[in-house]
C-alpha atoms as a PDB file:
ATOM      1  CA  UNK A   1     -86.686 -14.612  86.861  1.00  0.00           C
ATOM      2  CA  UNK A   2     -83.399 -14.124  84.939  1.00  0.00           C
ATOM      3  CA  UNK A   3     -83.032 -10.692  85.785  1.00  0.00           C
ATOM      4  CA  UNK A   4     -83.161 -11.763  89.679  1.00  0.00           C
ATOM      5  CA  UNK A   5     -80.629 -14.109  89.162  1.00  0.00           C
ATOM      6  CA  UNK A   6     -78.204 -11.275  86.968  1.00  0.00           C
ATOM      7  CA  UNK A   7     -79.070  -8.388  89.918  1.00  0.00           C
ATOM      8  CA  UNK A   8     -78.050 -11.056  92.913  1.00  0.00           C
ATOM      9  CA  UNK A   9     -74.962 -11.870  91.184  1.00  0.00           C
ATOM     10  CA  UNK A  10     -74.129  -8.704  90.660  1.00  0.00           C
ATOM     11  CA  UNK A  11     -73.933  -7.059  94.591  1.00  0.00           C
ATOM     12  CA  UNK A  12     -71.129  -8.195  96.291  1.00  0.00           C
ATOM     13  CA  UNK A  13     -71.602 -10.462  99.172  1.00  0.00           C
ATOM     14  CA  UNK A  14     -69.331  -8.443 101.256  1.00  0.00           C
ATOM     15  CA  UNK A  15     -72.283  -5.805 100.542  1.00  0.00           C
ATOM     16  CA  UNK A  16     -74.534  -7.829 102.168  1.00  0.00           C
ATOM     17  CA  UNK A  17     -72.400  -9.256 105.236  1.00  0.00           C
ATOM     18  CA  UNK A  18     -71.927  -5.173 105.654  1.00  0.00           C
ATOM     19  CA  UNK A  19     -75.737  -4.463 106.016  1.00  0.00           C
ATOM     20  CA  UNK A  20     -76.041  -6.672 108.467  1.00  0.00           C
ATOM     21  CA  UNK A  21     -73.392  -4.639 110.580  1.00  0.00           C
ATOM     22  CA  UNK A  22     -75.007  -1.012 109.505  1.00  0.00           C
ATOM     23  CA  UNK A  23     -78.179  -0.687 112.466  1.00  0.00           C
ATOM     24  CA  UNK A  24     -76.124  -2.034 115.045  1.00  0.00           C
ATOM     25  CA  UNK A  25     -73.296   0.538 114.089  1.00  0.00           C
ATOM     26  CA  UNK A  26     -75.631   3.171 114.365  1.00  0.00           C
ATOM     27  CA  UNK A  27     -76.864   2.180 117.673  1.00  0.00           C
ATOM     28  CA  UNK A  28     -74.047   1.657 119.456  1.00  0.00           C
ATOM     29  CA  UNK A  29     -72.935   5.257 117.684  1.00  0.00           C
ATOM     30  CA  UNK A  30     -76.100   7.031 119.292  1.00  0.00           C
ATOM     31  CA  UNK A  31     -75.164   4.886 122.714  1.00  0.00           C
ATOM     32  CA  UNK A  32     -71.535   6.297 122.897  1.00  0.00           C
ATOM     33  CA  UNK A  33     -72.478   9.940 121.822  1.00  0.00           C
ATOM     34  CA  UNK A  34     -75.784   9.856 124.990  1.00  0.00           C
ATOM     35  CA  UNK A  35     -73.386   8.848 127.145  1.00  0.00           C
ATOM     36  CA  UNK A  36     -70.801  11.664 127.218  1.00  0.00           C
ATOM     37  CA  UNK A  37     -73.825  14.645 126.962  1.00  0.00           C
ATOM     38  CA  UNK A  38     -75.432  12.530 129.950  1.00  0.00           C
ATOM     39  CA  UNK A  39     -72.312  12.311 132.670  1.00  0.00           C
ATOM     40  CA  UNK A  40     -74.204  12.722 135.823  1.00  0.00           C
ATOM     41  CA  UNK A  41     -76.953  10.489 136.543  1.00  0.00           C
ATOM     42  CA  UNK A  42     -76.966  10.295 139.632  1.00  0.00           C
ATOM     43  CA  UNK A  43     -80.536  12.357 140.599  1.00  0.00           C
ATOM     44  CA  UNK A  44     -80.731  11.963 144.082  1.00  0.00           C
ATOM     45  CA  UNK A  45     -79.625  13.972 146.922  1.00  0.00           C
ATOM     46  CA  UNK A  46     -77.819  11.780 149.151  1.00  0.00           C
ATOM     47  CA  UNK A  47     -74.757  10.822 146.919  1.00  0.00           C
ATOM     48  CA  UNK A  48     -76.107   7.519 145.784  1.00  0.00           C
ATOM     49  CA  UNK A  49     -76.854   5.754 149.221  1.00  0.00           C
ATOM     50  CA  UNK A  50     -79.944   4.228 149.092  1.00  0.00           C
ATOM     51  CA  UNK A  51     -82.840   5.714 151.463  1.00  0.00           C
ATOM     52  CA  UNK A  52     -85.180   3.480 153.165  1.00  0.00           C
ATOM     53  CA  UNK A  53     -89.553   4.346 152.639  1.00  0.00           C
ATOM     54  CA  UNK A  54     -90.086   2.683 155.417  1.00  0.00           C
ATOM     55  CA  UNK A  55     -88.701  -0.054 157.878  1.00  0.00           C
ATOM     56  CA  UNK A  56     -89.248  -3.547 157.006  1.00  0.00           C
ATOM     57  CA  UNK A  57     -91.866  -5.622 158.827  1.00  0.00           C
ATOM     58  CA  UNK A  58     -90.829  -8.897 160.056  1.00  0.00           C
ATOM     59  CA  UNK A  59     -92.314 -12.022 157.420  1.00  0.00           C
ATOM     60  CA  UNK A  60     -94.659 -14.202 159.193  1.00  0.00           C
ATOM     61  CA  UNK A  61     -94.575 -17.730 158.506  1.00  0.00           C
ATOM     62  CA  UNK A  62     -96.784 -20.568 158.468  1.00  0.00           C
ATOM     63  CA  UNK A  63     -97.260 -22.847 161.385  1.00  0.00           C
ATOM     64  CA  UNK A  64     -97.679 -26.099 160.724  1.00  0.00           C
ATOM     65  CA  UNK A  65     -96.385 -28.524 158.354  1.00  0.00           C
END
């Protein structure tokens, strides 16, 4: 148990703050470098209106009540 003790003592708590900071670093890292190889994405044809499938029925509702 005493060598636990000497080995926690001796890394730095700044260390350890730091780790916590490391994966998220990297993520947003990868999230900025997608972003400029993937400018356009917009992948339809109509310059980003939005097209209808089909028109919209009217909602029935319930008599009553």
């Amino acid at each position: 148990m005493g060598e636990l003790q000497v080995a926690a003592e001796s890394f730095p708590a700044w260390k350890a703050i730091l780790w916590v900071f490391y994966p998220m670093a990297t993520l947003v890292l990868v999230e900025l470098i997608s972003r400029t190889f993937n400018d356009d994405d917009d992948d339809d044809q109509d310059g980003g209106k939005g097209i209808r499938i089909g028109q919209l029925q009217p909602a029935t509702l319930p008599s009553g009540a």
